[in-house]
Each structure stands twice: as structure tokens, then as C-alpha cells.
N, C-alpha and C. Protein backbone atom coordinates (compact mmCIF):
# COMPACT_ATOMS: atom_id res chain seq x y z
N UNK A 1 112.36 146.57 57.56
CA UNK A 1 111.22 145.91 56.95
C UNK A 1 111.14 146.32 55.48
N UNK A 2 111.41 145.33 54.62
CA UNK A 2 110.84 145.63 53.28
C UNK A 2 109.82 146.23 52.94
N UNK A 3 109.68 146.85 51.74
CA UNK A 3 108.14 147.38 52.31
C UNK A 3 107.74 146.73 50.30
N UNK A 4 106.27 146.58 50.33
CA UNK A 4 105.87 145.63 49.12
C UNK A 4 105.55 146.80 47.86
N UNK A 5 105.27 146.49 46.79
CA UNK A 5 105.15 147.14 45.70
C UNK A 5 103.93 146.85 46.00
N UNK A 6 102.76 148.07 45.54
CA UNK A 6 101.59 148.08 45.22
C UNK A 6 100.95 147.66 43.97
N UNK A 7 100.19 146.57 43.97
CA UNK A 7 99.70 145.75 42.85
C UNK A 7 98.78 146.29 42.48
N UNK A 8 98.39 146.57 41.32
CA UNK A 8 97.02 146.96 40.50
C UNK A 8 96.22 145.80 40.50
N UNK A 9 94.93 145.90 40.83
CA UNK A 9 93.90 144.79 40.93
C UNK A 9 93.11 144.96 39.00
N UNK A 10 93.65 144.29 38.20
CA UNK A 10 93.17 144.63 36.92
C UNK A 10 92.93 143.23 36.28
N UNK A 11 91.87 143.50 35.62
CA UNK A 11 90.84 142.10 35.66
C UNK A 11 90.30 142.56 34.02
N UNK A 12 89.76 141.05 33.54
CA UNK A 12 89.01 141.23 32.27
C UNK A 12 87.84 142.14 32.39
N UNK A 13 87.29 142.54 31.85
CA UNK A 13 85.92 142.49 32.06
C UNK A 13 85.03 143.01 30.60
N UNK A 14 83.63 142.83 30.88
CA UNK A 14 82.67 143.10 29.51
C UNK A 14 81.27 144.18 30.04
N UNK A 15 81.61 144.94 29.27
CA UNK A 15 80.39 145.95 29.45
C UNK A 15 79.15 145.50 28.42
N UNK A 16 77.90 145.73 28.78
CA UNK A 16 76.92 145.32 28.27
C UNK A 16 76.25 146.67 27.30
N UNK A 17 75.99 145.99 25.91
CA UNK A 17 74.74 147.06 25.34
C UNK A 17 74.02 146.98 25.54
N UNK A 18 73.06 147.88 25.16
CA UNK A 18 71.28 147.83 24.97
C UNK A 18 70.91 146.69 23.80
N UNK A 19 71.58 146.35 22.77
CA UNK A 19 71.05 145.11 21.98
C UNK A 19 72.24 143.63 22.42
N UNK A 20 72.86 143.45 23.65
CA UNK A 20 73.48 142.72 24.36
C UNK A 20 74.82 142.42 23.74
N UNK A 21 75.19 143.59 22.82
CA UNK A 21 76.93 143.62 22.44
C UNK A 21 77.62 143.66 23.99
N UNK A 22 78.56 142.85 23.43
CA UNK A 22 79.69 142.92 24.53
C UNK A 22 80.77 143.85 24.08
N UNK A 23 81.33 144.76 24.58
CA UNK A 23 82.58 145.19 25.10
C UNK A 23 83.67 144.73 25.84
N UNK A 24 84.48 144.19 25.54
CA UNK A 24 85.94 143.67 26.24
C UNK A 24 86.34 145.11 26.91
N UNK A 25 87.04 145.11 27.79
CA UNK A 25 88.06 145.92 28.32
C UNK A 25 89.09 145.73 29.45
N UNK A 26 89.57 146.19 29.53
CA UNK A 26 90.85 145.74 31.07
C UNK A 26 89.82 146.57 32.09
N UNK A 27 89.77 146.42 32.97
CA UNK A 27 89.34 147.10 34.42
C UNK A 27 90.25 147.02 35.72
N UNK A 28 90.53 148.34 36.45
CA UNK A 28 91.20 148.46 37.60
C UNK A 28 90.46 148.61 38.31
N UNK A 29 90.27 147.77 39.37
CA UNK A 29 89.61 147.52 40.85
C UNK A 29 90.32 148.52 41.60
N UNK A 30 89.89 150.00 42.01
CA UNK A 30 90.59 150.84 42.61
C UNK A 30 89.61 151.30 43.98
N UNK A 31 89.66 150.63 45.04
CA UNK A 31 88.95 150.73 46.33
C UNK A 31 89.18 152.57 46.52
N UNK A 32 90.28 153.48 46.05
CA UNK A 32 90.43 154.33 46.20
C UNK A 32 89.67 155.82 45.42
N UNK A 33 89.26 155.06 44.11
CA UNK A 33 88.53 156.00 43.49
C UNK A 33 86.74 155.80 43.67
N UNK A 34 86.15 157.16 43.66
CA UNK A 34 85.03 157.61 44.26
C UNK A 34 84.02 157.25 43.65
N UNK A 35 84.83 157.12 42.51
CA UNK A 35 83.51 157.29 40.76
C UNK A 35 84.31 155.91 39.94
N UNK A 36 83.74 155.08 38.98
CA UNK A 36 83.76 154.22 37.76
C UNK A 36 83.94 155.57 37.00
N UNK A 37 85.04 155.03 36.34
CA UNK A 37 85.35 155.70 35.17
C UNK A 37 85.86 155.36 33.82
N UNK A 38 85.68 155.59 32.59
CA UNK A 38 85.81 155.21 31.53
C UNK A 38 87.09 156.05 30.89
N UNK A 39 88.03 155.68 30.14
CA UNK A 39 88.67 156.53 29.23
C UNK A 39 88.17 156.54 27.97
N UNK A 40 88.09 158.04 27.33
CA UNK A 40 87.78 158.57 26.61
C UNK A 40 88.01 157.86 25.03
N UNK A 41 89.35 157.50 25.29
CA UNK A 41 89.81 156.49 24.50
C UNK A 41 89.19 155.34 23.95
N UNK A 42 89.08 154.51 25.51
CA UNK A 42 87.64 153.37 25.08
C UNK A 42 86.76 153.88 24.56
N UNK A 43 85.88 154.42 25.02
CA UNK A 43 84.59 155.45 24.38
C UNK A 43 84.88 155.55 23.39
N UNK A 44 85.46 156.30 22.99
CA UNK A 44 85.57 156.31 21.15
C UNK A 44 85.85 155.24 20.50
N UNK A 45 86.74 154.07 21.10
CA UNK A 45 86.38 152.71 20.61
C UNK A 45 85.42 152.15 20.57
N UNK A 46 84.52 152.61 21.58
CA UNK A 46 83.28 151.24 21.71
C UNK A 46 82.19 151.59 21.99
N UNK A 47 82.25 153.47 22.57
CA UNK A 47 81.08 153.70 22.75
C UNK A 47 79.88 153.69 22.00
N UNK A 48 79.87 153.06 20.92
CA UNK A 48 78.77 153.00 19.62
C UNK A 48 78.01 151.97 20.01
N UNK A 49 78.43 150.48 20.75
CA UNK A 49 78.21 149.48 20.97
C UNK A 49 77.23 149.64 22.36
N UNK A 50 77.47 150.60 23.26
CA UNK A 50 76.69 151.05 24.22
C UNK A 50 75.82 152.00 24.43
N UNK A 51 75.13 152.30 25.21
CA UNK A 51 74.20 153.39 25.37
C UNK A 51 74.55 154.63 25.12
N UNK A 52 73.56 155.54 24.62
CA UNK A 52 74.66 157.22 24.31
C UNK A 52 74.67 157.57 25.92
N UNK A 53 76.01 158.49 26.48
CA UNK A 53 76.15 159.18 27.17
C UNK A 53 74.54 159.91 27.73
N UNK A 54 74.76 160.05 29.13
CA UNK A 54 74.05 161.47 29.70
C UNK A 54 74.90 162.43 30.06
N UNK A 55 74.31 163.33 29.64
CA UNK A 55 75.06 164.44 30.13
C UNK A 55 75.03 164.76 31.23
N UNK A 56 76.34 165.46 31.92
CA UNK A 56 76.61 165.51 33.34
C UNK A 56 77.76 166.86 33.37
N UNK A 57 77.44 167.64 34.11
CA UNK A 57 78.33 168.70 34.32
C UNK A 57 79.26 168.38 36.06
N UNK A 58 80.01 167.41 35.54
CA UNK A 58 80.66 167.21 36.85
C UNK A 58 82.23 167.54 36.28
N UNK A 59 83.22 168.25 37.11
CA UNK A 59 84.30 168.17 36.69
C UNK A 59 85.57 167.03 37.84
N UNK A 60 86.36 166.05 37.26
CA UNK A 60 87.20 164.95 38.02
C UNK A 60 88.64 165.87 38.26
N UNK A 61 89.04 165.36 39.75
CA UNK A 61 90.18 166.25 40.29
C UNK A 61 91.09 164.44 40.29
N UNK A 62 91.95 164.45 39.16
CA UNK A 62 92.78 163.04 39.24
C UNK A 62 93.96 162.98 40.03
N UNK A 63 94.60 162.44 40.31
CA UNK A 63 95.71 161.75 41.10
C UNK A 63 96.87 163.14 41.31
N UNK A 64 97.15 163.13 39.79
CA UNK A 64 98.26 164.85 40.25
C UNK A 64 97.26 165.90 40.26
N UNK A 65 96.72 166.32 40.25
CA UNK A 65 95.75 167.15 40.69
C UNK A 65 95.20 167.80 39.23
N UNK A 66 95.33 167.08 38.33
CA UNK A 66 94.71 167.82 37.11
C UNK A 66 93.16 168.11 37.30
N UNK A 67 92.30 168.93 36.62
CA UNK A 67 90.89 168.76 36.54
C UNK A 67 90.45 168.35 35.38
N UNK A 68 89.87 168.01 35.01
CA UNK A 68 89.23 167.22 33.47
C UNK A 68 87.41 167.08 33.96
N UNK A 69 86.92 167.74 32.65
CA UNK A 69 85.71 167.78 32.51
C UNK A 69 84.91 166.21 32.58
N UNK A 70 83.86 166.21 32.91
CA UNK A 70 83.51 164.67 32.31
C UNK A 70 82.93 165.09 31.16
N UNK A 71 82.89 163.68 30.17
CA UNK A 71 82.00 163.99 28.49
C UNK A 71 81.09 163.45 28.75
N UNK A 72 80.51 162.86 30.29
CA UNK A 72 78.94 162.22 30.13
C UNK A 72 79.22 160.60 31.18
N UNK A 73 77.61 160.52 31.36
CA UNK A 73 77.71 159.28 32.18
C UNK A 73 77.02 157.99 31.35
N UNK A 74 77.86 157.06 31.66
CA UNK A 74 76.98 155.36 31.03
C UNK A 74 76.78 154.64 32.30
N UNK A 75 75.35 153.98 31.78
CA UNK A 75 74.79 153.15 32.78
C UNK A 75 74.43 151.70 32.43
N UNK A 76 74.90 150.81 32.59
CA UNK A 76 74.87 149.14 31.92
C UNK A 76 75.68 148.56 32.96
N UNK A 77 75.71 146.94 32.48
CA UNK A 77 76.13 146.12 33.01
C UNK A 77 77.69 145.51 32.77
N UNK A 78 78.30 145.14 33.69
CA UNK A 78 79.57 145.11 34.02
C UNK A 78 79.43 143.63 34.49
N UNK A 79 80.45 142.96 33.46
CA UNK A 79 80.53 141.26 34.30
C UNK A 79 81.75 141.34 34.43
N UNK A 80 82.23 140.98 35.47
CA UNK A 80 83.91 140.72 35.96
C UNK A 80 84.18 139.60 36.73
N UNK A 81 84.51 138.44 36.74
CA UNK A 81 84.92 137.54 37.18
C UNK A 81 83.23 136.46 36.84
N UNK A 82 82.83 136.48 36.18
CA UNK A 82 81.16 136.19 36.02
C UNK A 82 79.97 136.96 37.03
N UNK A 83 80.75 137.57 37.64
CA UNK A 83 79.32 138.36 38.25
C UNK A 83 79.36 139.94 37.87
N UNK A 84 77.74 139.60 37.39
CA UNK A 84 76.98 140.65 36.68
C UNK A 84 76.38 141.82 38.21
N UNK A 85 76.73 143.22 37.38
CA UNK A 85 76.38 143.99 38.06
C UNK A 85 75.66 145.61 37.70
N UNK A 86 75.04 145.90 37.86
CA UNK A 86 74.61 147.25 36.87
C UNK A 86 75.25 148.61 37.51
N UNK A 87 75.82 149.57 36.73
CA UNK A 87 77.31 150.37 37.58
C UNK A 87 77.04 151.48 36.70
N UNK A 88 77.19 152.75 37.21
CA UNK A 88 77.19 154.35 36.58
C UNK A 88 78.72 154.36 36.24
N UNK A 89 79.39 154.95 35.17
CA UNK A 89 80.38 155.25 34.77
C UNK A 89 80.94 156.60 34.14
N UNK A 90 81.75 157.36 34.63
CA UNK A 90 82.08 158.75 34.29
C UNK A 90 82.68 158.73 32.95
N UNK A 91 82.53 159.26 32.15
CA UNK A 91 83.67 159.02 30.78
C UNK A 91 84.30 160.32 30.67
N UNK A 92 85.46 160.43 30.83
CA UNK A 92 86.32 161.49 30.70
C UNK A 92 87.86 161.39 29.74
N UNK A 93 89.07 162.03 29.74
CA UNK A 93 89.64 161.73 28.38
C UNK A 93 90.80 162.06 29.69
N UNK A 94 91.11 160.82 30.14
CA UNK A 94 93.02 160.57 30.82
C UNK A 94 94.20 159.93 30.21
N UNK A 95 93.79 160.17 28.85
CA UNK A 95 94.81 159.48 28.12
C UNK A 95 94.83 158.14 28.22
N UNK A 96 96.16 157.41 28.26
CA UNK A 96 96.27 156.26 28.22
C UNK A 96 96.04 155.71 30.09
N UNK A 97 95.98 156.57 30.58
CA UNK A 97 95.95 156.12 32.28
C UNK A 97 95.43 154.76 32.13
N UNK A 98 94.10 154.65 31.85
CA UNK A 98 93.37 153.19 32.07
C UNK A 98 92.27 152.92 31.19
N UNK A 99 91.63 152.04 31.21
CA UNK A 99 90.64 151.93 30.50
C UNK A 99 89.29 152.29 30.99
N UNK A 100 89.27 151.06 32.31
CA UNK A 100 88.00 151.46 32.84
C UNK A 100 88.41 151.41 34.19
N UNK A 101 87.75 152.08 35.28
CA UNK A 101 87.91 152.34 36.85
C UNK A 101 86.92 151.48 37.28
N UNK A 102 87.18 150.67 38.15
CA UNK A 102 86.17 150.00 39.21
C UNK A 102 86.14 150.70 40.26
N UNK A 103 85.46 151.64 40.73
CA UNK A 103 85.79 152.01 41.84
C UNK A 103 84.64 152.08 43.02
N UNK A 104 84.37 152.61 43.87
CA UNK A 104 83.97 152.30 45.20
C UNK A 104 82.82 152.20 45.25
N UNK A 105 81.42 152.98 43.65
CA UNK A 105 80.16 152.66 43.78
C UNK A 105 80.05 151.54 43.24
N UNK A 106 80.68 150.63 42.26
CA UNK A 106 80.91 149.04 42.29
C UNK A 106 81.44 148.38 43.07
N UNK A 107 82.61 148.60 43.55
CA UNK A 107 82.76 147.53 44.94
C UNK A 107 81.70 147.73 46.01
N UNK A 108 80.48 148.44 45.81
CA UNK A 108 79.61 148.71 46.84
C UNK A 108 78.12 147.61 46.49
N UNK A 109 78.56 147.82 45.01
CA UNK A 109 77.16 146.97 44.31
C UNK A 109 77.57 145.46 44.41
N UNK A 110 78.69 144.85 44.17
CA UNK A 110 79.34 143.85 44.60
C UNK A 110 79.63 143.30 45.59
N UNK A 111 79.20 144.00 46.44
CA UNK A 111 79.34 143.57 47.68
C UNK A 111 81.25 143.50 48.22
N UNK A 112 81.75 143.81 47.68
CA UNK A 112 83.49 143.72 48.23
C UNK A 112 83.93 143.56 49.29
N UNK A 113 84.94 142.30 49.35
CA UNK A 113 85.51 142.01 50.40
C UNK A 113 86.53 142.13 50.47
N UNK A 114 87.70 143.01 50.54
CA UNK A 114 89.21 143.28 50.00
C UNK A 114 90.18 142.40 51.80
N UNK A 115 90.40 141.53 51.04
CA UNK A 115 91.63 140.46 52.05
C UNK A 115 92.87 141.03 52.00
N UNK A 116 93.22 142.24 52.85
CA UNK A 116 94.38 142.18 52.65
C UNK A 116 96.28 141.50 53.04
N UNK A 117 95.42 140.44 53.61
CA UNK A 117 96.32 139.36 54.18
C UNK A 117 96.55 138.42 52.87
N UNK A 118 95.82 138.18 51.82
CA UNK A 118 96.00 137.42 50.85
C UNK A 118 95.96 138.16 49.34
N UNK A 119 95.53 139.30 49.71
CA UNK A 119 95.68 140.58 48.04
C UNK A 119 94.61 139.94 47.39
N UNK A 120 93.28 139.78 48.14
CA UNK A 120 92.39 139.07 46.94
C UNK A 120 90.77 139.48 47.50
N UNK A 121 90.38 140.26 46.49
CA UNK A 121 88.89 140.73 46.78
C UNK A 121 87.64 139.57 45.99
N UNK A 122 86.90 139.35 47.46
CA UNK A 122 85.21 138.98 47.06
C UNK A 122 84.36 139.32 46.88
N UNK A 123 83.91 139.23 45.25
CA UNK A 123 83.11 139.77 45.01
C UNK A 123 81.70 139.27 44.47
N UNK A 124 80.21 139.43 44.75
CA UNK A 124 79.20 138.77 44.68
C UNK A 124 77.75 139.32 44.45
N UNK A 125 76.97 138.85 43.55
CA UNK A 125 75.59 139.43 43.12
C UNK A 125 74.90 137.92 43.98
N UNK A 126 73.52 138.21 43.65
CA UNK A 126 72.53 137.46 44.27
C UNK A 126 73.08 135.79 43.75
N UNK A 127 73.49 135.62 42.36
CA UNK A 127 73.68 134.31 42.14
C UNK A 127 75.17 134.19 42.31
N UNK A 128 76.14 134.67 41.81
CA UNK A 128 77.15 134.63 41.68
C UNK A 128 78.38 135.05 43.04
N UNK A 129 79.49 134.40 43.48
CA UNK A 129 80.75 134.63 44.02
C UNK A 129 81.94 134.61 43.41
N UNK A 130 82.72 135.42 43.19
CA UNK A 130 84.00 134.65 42.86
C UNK A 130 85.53 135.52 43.89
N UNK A 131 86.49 135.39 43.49
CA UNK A 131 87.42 136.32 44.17
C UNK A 131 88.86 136.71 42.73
N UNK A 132 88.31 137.80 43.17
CA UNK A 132 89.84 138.09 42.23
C UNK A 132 91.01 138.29 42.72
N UNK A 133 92.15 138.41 42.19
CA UNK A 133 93.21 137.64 42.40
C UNK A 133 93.71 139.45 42.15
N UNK A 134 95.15 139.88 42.35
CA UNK A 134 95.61 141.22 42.86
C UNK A 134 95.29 141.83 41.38
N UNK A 135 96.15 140.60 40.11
CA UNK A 135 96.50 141.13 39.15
C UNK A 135 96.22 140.35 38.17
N UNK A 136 95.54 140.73 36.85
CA UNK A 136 95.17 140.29 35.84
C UNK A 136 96.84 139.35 34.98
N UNK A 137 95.76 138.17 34.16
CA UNK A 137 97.18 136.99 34.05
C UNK A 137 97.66 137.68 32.79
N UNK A 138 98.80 138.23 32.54
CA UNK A 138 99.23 138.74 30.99
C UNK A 138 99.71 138.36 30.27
N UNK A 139 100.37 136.73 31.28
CA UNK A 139 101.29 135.94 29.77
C UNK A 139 102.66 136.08 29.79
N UNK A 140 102.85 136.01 28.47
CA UNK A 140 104.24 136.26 28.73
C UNK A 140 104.27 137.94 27.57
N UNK A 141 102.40 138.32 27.06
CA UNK A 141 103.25 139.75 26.32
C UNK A 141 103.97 141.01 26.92
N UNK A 142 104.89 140.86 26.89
CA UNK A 142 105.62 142.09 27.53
C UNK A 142 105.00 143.46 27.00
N UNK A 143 104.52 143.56 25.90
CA UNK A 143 103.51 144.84 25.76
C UNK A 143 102.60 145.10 26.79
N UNK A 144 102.04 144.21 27.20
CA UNK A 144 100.82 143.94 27.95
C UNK A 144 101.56 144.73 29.40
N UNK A 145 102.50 143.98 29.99
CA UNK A 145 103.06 144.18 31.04
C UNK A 145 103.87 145.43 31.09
N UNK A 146 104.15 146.08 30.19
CA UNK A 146 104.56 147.52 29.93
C UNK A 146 102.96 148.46 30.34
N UNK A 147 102.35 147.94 29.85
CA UNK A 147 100.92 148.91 29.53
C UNK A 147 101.07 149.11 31.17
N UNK A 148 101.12 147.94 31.24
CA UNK A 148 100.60 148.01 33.15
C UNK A 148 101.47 148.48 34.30
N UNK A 149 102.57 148.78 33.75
CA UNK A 149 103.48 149.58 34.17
C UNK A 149 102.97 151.14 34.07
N UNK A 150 103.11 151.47 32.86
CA UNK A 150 101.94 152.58 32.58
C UNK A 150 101.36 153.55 33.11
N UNK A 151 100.44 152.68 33.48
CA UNK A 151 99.12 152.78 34.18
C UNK A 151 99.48 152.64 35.61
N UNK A 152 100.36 151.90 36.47
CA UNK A 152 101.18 152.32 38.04
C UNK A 152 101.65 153.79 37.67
N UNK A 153 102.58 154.10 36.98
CA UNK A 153 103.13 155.35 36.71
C UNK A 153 101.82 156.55 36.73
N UNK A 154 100.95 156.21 35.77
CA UNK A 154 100.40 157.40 35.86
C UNK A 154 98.54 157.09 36.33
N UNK A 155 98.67 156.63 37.50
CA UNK A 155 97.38 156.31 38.28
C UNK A 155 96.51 157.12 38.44
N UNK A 156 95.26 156.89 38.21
CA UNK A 156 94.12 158.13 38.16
C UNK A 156 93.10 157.78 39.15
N UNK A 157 93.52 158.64 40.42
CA UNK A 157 92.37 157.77 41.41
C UNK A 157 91.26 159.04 41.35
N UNK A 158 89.73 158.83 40.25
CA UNK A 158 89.38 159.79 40.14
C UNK A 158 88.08 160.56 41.60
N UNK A 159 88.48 161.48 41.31
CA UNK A 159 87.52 162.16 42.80
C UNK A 159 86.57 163.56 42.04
N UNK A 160 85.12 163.86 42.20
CA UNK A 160 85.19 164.71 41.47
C UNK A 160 84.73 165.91 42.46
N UNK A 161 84.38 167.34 41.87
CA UNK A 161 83.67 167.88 42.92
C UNK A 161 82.89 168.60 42.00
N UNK A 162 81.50 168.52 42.43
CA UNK A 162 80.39 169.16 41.43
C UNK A 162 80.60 170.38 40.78
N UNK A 163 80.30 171.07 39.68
CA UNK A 163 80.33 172.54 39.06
C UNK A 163 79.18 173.55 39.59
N UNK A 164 78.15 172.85 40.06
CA UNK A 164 76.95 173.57 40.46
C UNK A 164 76.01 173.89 39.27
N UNK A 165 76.61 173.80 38.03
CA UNK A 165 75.97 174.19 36.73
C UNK A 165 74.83 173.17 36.11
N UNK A 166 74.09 173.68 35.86
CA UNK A 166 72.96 172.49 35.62
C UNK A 166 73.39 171.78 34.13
N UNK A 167 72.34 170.54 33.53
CA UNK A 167 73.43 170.00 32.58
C UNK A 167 73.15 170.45 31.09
């Protein structure tokens, strides 16, 4: 039996400000990670455009087992496929790993339906349905499709476990 390559579920998406700037970013739909997470990277791109950080003394145990501090949590709105959703986000510094994490307290707010007979999750707010498709469309830029190579290579399914330290 052949066995299939694992597809990254990575989708447009726009984070919302407090004066209704949009943020572009790539997002990975990762049913596996615990926490939404931000790279540090973005943040320093865009975090001006969004709410300041809260502080949070949580430390993230990632995929090879590194630990990395978080720099703080954001709380706003997330549209991905047109449905709007309001989502906590860890911001921590994984390098180029990813941009942003979708992970399991948004597929929870979304209601998620992961098909794995067809590689395609439903996802839905009070007005809105749509389904996303495994993998975001890239075209023909082969940069693009390198990135996303990348990001398979060095996957950050983040998990954290509290410090006990107040913030």
C-alpha cells in the first residue's frame, strides 16, 4: 500500500485591528496543535496594526522538542474562507516555521468538520459555511511552493505547559 504525503491545510487569511486594519497572512489549519499561534516574525511585521500583546508567562514545547517562551497573547478576529471568528493567539519567535497556527481552540470556534475521505474541512460561524480545500492555491510561484516545503520540513505543532509564574 502506498502510503500518501501529508498535506498542509494552509489558507489565506486576515486578522482584524482595533481601528478595522486588515492583516494578510498565510494560516496552517493544524487539528494537531493545542494553541493559535503567531510567528514572531509576523508580529514584528504587523503587530502595530493590531492590538498590543498581553502578557502571558506560558512557555511552547514545539515539534522537536525545543521550548520557546511566549512574547504575549492577541485576541481579534480571524476571517478565513469568509467566516469570521474571534481566536486567542500565542506569539512566540519559530523562525520561519509558519506564520500563523490555526489550531484546535479555532477549529473549536468554527465549528470543524475535518473529511478525511475528501482532505477538506467545514468550517462555520452563525452566518457563514464554507470548506477548505487541503492546500492553499500558489500558482505557479515556485518561491511560494518552496516556502511550503519549508514549513513540512520544519512543522511546529505547538503544545505548551504552564511556568506557574504569575505574569
Amino acid at each position: 500500500m502506498a502510503s500518501e504525503k501529508a498535506a498542509l491545510f494552509l489558507q489565506h487569511i486576515q486578522l482584524q485591528g482595533p481601528k478595522n486594519e486588515i492583516v494578510q497572512a498565510t494560516g496552517q489549519v493544524d487539528n494537531g496543535a493545542m494553541h493559535n499561534c503567531i510567528s514572531k516574525l509576523q508580529w514584528d511585521r504587523y503587530g502595530h496594526c493590531l492590538e498590543p500583546l498581553q502578557p502571558l508567562s506560558t512557555i511552547i514545547r514545539v515539534a522537536n522538542d525545543a521550548i520557546i517562551k511566549s512574547m504575549g497573547i492577541w485576541e481579534g478576529t480571524v476571517t478565513v474562507g469568509g467566516v469570521e471568528a474571534c481566536s486567542k493567539f500565542e506569539v512566540f519567535n519559530c523562525g520561519k516555521a509558519f506564520d500563523v497556527i490555526l489550531g484546535k481552540p479555532w477549529l473549536k470556534t468554527v465549528h470543524a468538520l475535518h473529511d478525511y475521505n475528501t482532505n477538506t474541512i467545514i468550517i462555520s460561524n452563525d452566518n457563514t459555511t464554507t470548506t477548505l480545500n487541503e492546500m492553499l492555491d500558489t500558482g505557479t510561484d515556485t518561491k511560494q511552493n518552496t516556502r511550503w516545503s519549508e514549513i513540512t520540513l520544519n512543522r511546529a505543532n505547538a503544545l505548551s505547559e504552564q511556568t506557574g509564574q504569575g505574569t
